[in-house]
Protein backbone atom coordinates (compact mmCIF):
# COMPACT_ATOMS: atom_id res chain seq x y z
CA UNK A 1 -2.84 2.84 9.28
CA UNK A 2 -6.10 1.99 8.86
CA UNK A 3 -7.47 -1.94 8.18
CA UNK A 4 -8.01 -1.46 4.84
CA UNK A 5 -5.14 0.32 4.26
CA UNK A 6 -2.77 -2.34 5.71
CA UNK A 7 -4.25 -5.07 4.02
CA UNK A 8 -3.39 -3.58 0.85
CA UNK A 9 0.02 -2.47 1.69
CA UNK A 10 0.84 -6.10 2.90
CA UNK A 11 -0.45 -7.47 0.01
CA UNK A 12 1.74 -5.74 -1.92
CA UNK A 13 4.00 -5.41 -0.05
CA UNK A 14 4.07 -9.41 -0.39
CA UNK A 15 3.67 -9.76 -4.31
CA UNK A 16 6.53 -7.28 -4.64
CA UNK A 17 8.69 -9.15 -1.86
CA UNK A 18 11.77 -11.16 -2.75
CA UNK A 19 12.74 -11.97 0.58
CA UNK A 20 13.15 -15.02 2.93
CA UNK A 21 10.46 -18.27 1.94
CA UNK A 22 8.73 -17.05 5.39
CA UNK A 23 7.40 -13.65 3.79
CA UNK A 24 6.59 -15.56 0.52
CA UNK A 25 4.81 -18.38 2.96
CA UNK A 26 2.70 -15.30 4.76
CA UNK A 27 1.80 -13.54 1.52
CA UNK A 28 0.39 -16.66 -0.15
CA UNK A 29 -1.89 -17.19 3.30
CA UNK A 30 -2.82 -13.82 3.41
CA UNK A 31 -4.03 -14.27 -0.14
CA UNK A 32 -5.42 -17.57 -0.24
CA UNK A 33 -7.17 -16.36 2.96
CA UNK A 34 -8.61 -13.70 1.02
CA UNK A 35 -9.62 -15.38 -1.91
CA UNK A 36 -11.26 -18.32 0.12
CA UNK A 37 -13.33 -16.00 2.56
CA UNK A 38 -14.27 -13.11 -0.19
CA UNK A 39 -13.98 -14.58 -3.68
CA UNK A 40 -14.20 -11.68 -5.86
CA UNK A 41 -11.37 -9.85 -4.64
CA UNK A 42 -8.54 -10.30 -7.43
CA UNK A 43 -5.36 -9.88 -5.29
CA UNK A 44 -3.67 -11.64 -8.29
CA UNK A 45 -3.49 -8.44 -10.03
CA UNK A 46 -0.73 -7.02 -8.24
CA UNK A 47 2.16 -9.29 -8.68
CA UNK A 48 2.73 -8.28 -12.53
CA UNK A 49 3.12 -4.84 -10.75
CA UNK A 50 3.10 -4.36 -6.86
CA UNK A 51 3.76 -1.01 -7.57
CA UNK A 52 1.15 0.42 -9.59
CA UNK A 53 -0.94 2.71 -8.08
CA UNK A 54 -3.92 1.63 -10.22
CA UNK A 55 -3.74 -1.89 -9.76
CA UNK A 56 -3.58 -1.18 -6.15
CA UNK A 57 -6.38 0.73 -6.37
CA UNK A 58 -8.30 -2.50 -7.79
CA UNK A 59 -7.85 -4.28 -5.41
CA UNK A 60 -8.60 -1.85 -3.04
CA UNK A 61 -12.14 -1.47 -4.37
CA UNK A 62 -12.75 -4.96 -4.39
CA UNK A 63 -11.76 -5.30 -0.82
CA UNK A 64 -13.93 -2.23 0.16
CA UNK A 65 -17.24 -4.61 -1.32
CA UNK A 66 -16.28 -7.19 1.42
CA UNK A 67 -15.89 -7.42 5.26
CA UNK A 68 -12.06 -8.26 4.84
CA UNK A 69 -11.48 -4.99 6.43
CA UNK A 70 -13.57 -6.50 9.73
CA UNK A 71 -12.36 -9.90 10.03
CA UNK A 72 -9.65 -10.36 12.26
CA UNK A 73 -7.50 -13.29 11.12
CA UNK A 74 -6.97 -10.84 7.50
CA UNK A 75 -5.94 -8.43 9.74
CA UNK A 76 -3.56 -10.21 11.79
CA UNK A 77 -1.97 -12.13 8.87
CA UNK A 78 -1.62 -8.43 7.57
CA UNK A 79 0.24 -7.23 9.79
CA UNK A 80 2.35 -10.01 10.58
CA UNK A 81 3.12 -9.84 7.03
CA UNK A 82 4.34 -6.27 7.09
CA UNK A 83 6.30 -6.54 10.19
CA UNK A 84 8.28 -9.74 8.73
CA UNK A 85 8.79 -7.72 5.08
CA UNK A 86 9.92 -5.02 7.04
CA UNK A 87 12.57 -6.96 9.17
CA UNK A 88 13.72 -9.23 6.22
CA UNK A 89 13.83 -6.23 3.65
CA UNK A 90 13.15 -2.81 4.75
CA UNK A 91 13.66 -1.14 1.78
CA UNK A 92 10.95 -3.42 0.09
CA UNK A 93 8.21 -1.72 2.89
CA UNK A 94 5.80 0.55 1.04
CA UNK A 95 5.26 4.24 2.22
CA UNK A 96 2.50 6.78 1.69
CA UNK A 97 3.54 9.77 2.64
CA UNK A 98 0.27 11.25 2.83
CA UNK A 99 -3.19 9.33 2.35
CA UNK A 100 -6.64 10.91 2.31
CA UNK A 101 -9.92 9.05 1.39
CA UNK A 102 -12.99 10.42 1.42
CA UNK A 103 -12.42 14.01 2.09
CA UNK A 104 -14.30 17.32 0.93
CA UNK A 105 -13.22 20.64 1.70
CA UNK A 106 -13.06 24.08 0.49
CA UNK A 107 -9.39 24.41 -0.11
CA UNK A 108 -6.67 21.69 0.28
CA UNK A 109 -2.92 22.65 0.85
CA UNK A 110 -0.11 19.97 1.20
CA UNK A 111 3.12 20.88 1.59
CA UNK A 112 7.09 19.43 2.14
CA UNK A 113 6.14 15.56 2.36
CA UNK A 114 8.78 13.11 2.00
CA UNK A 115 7.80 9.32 1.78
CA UNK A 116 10.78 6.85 1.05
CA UNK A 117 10.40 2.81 0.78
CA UNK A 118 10.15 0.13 -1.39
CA UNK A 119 7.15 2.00 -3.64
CA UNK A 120 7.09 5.19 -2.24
CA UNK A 121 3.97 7.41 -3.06
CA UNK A 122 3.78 11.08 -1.86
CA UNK A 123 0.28 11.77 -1.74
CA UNK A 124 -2.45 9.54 -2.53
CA UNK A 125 -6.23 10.54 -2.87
CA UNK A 126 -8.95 8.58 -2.75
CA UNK A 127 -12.85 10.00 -3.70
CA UNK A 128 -11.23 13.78 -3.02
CA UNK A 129 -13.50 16.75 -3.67
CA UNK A 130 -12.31 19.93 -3.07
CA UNK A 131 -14.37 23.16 -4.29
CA UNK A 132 -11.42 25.64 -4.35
CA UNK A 133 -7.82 25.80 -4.66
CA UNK A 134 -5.67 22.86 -4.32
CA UNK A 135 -1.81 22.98 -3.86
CA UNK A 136 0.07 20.36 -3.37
CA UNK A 137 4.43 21.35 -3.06
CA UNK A 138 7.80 19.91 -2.35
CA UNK A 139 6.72 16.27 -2.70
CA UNK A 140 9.53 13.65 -2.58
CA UNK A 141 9.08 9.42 -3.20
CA UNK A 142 12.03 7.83 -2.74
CA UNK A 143 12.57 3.99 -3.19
CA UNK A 144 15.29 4.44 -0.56
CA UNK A 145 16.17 7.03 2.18
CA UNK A 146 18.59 9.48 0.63
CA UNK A 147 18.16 7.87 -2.78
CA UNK A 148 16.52 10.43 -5.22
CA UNK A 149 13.26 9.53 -7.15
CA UNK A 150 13.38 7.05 -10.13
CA UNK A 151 17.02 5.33 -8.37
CA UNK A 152 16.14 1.85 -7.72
CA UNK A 153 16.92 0.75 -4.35
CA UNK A 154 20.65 -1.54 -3.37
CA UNK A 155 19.83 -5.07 -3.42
């Protein structure tokens, strides 16, 4: 996964977290960190909806205008953030099934992709330009493994 891409995740991953007082404690230093260090990021935008593509997005693009993605301590607080989520609440761990950013072809074909977690996404695209066909088939999000789309997860 790459930096920028697990800071984001573990911020969510954190706003949408109901877990154990630690993962609650890690998210609010992870953000506070954040905020602190690169002021215009609004990471307060995802706890109405941790889920939401778009607001992920925001804060994506707000971390992209910083050097979050370079700074080690954000980095490390990431991960140690995803890695207690995931122990405390797997289900509650976000997966992409497949992520591209930045990409331009001729012709893009994605095919039998199954992501399941917390707030699964099947593909996600990021500043995609393709000149030809694109086909994208047999795409599955589940919230949990064997659960179909839309089921909400066993708490």
């Amino acid at each position: 996964m790459d930096p920028l891409t697990t800071i984001v995740t573990a911020l969510t991953a954190g706003a949408a977290s109901v877990a154990t007082a630690a993962v609650k404690d890690l998210y609010s230093g992870l953000k506070n960190l954040i905020v602190h260090r690169y002021g215009p990021v609004d990471v307060d935008v995802l706890e109405s909806d941790p889920a939401s593509a778009s607001r992920q997005q925001v804060v994506r693009e707000d971390l992209e205008k910083t050097a979050a993605v370079r700074d080690r301590e954000v980095l490390e607080r990431a991960q140690k953030l995803l890695e207690l989520v995931e122990r405390s609440n797997p289900d509650a761990a976000l997966a992409v099934g497949v992520s591209l950013e930045r990409l331009r072809a001729a012709r893009l074909t994605v095919e039998e992709v199954l992501a399941e977690g917390g707030g699964a996404t099947g593909v996600e695209m990021t500043d995609v330009d393709v000149a030809g066909e694109v086909s994208i088939r047999n795409v599955q999000a589940r919230t949990s493994p064997g659960k179909p789309p839309g089921e909400p997860p066993k708490t």
